[in-house]
Protein backbone atom coordinates (compact mmCIF):
# COMPACT_ATOMS: atom_id res chain seq x y z
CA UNK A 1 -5.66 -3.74 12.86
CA UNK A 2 -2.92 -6.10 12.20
CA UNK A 3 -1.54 -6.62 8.36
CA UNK A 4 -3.32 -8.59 6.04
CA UNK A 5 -1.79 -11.02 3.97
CA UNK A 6 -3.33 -10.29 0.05
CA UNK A 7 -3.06 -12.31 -3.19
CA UNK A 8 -4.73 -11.96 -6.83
CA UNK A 9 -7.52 -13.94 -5.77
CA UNK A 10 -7.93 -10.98 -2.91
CA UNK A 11 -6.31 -7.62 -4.30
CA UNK A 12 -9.36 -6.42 -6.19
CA UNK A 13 -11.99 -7.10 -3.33
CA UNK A 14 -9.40 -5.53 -0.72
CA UNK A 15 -8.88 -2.61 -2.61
CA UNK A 16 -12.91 -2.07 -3.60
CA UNK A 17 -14.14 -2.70 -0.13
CA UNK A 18 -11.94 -0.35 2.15
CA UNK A 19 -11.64 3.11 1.94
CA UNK A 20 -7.89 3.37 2.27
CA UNK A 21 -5.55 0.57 1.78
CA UNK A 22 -1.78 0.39 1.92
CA UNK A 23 -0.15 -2.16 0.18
CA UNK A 24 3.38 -3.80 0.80
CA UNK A 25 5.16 -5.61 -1.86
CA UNK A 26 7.78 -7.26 -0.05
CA UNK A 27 10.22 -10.60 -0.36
CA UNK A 28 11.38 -12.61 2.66
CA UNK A 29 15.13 -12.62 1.24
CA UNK A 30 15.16 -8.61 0.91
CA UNK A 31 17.09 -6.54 3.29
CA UNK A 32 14.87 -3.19 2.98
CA UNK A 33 11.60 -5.36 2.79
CA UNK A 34 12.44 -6.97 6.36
CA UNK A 35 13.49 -3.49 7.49
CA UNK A 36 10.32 -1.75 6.35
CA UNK A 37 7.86 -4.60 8.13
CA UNK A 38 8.04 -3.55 11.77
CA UNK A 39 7.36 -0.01 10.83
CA UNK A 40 4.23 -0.90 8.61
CA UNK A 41 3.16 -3.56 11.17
CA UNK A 42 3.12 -0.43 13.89
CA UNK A 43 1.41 1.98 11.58
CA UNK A 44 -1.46 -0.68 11.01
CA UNK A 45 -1.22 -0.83 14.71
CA UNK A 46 -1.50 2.69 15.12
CA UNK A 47 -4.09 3.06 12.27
CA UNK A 48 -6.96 0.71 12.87
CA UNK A 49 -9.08 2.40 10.44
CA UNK A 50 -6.54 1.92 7.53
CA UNK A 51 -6.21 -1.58 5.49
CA UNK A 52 -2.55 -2.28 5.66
CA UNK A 53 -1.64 -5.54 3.05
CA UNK A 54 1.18 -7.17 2.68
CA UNK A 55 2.16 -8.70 -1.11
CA UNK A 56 4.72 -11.49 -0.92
CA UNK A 57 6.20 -10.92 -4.58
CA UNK A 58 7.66 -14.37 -4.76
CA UNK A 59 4.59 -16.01 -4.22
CA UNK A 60 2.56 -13.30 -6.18
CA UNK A 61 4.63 -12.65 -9.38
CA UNK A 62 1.58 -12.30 -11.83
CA UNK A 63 0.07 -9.73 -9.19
CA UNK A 64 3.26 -8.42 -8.91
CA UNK A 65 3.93 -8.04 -12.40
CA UNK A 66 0.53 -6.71 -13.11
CA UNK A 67 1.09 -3.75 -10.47
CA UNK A 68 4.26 -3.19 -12.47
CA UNK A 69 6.56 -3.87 -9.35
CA UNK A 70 10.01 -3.11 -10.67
CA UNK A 71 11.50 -2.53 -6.82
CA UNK A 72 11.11 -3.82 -3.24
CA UNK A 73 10.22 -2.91 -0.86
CA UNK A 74 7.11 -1.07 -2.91
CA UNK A 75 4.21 0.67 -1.23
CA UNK A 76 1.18 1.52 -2.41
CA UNK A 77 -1.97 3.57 -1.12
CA UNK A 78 -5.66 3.02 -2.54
CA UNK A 79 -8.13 5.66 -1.16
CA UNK A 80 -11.44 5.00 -2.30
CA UNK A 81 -10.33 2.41 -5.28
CA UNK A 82 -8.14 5.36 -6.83
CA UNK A 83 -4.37 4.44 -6.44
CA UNK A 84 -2.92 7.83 -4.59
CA UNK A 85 0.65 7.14 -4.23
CA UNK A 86 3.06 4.42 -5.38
CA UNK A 87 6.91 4.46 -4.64
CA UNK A 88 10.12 1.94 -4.03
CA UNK A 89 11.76 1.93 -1.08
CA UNK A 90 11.50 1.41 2.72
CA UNK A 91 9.56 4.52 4.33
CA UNK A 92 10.81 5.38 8.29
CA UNK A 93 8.11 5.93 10.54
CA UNK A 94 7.39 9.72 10.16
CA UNK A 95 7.36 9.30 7.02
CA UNK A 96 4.65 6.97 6.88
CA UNK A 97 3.04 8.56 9.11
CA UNK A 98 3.46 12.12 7.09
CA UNK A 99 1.99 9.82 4.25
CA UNK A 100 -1.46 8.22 6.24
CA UNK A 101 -2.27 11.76 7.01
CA UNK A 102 -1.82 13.43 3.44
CA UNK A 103 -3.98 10.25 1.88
CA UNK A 104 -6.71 10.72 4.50
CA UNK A 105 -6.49 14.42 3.78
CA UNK A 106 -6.85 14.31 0.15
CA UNK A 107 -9.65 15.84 -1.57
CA UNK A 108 -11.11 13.01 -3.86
CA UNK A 109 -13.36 15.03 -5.99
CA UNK A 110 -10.26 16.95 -6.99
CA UNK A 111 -8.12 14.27 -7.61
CA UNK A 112 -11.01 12.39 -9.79
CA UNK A 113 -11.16 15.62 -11.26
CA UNK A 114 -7.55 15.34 -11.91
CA UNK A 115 -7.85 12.04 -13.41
CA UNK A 116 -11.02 12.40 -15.64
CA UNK A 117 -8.91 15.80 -17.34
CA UNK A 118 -6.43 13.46 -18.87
């Protein structure tokens, strides 16, 4: 699956009606950001079963804002609604790889668990 492009009129459905998403907050005039995009547009390649979505910050800054984006490139990862992992910076390859396969080996009962306790 190639990237989709997501906004505030489409983060909440994205996120609600896939299983695992990965999110990209990016900007066209940032370095890392245009780094990062070839190696999340081959992991989406690679991953056809995984949402990968792509946040343009400039264009979304009240999404932006609201995800408390402080840094780009940003990447998030939503498995099943529950946001699993959030972090700045441009990920290589295996390391976005290493990522996909902890998030689709994560025990969600656990980490609602883990959430409800606090």
């Amino acid at each position: 699956m190639a990237t989709i492009d997501i906004t505030e009129k489409t983060f909440d459905a994205t996120i609600t009606d896939n299983a695992i998403v990965l999110v990209d907050f990016w900007a066209g005039w940032c370095g890392p950001c245009r780094n990062f995009a070839p190696t999340f547009t081959a992991a989406s390649e690679k991953h056809p079963e995984i949402t990968f979505a792509k946040v343009d910050t400039e264009a979304e800054q009240a999404l932006s804002s609201a995800a408390g984006i402080r840094s780009i490139p940003t990447l998030m990862a939503f498995r099943d609604k529950v946001l699993v992992f959030s972090q700045p910076g441009a990920l290589n390859a295996a390391s976005l790889d290493e990522l996909i396969v902890n998030v689709q080996a994560l025990d969600m009962v656990a980490v609602r668990a883990s959430l409800a306790a606090r």
